[in-house]
N, C-alpha and C. Protein backbone atom coordinates (compact mmCIF):
# COMPACT_ATOMS: atom_id res chain seq x y z
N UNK A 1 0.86 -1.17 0.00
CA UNK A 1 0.00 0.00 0.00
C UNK A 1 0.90 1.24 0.00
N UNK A 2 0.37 2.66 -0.91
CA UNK A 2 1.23 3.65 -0.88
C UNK A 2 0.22 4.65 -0.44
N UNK A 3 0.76 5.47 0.30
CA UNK A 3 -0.08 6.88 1.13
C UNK A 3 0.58 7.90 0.66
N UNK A 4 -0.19 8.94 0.15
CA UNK A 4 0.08 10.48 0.22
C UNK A 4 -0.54 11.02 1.37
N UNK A 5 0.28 11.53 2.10
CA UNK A 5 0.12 12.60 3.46
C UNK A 5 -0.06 14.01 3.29
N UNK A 6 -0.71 14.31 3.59
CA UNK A 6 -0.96 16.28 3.72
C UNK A 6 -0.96 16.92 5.03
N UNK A 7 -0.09 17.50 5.13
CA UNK A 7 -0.47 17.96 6.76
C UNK A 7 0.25 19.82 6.42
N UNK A 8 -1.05 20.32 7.00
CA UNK A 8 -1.00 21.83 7.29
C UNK A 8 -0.60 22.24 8.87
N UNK A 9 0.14 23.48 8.53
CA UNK A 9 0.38 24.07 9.86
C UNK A 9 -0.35 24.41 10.83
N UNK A 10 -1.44 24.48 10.63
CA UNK A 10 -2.30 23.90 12.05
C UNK A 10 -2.68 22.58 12.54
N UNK A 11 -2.05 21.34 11.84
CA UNK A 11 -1.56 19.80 12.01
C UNK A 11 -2.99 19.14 11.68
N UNK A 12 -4.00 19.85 10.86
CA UNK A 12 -4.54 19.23 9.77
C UNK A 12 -4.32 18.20 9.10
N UNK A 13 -4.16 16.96 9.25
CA UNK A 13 -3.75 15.91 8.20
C UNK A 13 -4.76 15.04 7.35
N UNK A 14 -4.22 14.94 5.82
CA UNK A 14 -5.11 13.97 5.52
C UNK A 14 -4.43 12.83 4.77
N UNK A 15 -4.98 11.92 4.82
CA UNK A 15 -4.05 10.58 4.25
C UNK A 15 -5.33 9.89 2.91
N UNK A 16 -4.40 9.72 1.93
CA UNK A 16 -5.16 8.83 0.67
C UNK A 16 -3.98 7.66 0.57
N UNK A 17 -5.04 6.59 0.34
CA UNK A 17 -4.08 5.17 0.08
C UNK A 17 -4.58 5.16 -1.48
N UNK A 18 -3.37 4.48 -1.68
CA UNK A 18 -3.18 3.79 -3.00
C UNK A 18 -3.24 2.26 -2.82
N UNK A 19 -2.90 1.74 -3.87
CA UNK A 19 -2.41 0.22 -4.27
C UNK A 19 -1.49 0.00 -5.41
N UNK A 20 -1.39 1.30 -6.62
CA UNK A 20 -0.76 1.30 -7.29
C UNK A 20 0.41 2.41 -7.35
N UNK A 21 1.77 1.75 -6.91
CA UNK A 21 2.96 2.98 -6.88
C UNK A 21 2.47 4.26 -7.92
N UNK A 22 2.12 3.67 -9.09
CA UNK A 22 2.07 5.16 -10.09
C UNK A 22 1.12 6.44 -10.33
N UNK A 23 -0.20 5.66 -9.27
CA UNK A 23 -1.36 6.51 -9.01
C UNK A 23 -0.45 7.16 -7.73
N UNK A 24 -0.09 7.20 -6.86
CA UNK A 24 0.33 7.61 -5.56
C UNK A 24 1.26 8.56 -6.24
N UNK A 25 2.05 8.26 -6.91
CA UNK A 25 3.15 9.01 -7.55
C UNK A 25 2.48 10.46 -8.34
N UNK A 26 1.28 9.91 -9.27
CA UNK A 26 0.91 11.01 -9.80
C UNK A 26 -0.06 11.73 -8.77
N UNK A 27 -0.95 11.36 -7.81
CA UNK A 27 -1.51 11.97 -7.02
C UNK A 27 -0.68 13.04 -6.39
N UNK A 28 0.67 12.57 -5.80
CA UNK A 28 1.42 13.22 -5.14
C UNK A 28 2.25 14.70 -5.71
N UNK A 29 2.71 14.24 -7.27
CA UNK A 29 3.12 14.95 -7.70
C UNK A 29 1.83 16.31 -8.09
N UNK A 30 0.91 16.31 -8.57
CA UNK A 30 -0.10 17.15 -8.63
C UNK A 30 -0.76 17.83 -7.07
N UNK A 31 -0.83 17.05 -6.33
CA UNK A 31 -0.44 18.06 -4.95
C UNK A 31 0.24 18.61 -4.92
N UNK A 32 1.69 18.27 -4.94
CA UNK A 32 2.21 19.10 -4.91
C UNK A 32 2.38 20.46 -5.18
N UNK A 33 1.75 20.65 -6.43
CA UNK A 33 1.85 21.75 -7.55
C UNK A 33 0.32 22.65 -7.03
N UNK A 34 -0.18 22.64 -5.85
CA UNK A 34 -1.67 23.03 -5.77
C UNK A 34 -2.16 22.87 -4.48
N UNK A 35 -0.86 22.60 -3.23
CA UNK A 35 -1.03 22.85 -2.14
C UNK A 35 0.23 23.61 -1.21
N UNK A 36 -0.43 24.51 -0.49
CA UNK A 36 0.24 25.22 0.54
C UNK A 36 0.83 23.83 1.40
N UNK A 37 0.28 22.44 2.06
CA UNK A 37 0.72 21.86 2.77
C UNK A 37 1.94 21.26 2.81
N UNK A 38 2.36 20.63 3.66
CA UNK A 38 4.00 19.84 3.07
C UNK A 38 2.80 18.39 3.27
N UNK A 39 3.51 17.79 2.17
CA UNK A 39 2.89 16.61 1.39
C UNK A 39 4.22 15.49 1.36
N UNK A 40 3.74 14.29 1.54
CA UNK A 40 4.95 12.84 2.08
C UNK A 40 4.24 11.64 1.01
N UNK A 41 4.84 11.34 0.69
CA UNK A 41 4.81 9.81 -0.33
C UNK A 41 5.68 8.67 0.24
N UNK A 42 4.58 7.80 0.68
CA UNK A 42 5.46 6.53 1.45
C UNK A 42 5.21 5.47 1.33
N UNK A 43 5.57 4.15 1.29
CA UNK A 43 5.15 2.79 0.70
C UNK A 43 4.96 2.18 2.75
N UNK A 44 3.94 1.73 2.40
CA UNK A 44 3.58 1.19 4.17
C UNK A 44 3.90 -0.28 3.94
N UNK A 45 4.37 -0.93 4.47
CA UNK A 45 4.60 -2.35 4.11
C UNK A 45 3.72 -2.88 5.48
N UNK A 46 3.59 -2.35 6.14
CA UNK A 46 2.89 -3.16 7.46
C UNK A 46 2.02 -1.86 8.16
N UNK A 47 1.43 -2.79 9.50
CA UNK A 47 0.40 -1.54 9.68
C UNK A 47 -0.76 -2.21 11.07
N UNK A 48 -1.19 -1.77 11.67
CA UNK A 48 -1.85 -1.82 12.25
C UNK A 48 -2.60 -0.62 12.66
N UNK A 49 -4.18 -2.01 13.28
CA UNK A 49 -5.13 -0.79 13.68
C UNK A 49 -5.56 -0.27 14.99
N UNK A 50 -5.29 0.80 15.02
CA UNK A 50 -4.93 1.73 16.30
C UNK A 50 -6.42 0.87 17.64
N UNK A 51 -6.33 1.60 18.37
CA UNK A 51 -7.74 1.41 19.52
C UNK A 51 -7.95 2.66 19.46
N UNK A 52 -9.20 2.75 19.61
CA UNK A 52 -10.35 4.18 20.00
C UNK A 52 -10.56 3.66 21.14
């Protein structure tokens, strides 16, 4: 699985998963170009789910 991260300076974050490296890649790269946020591209190889 690949995630693009968005997180604004008031620690706003939002996360989109992928499945395909090249959608994540182009998602990411077009954020880039069209957001104030700092934006992260990362391949998750593992993962778990938190407790509420």
């Amino acid at each position: 699985m690949w995630i693009v991260v968005r997180e604004w300076h008031d620690n706003d974050v939002c996360v989109d998963n992928f499945v395909n490296p090249e959608e994540a890649q182009q998602f990411y790269d077009e954020v880039l170009e069209h957001t104030a946020a700092t934006v992260y591209l990362a391949k998750v190889e593992e993962f778990a789910e938190g407790e509420e």
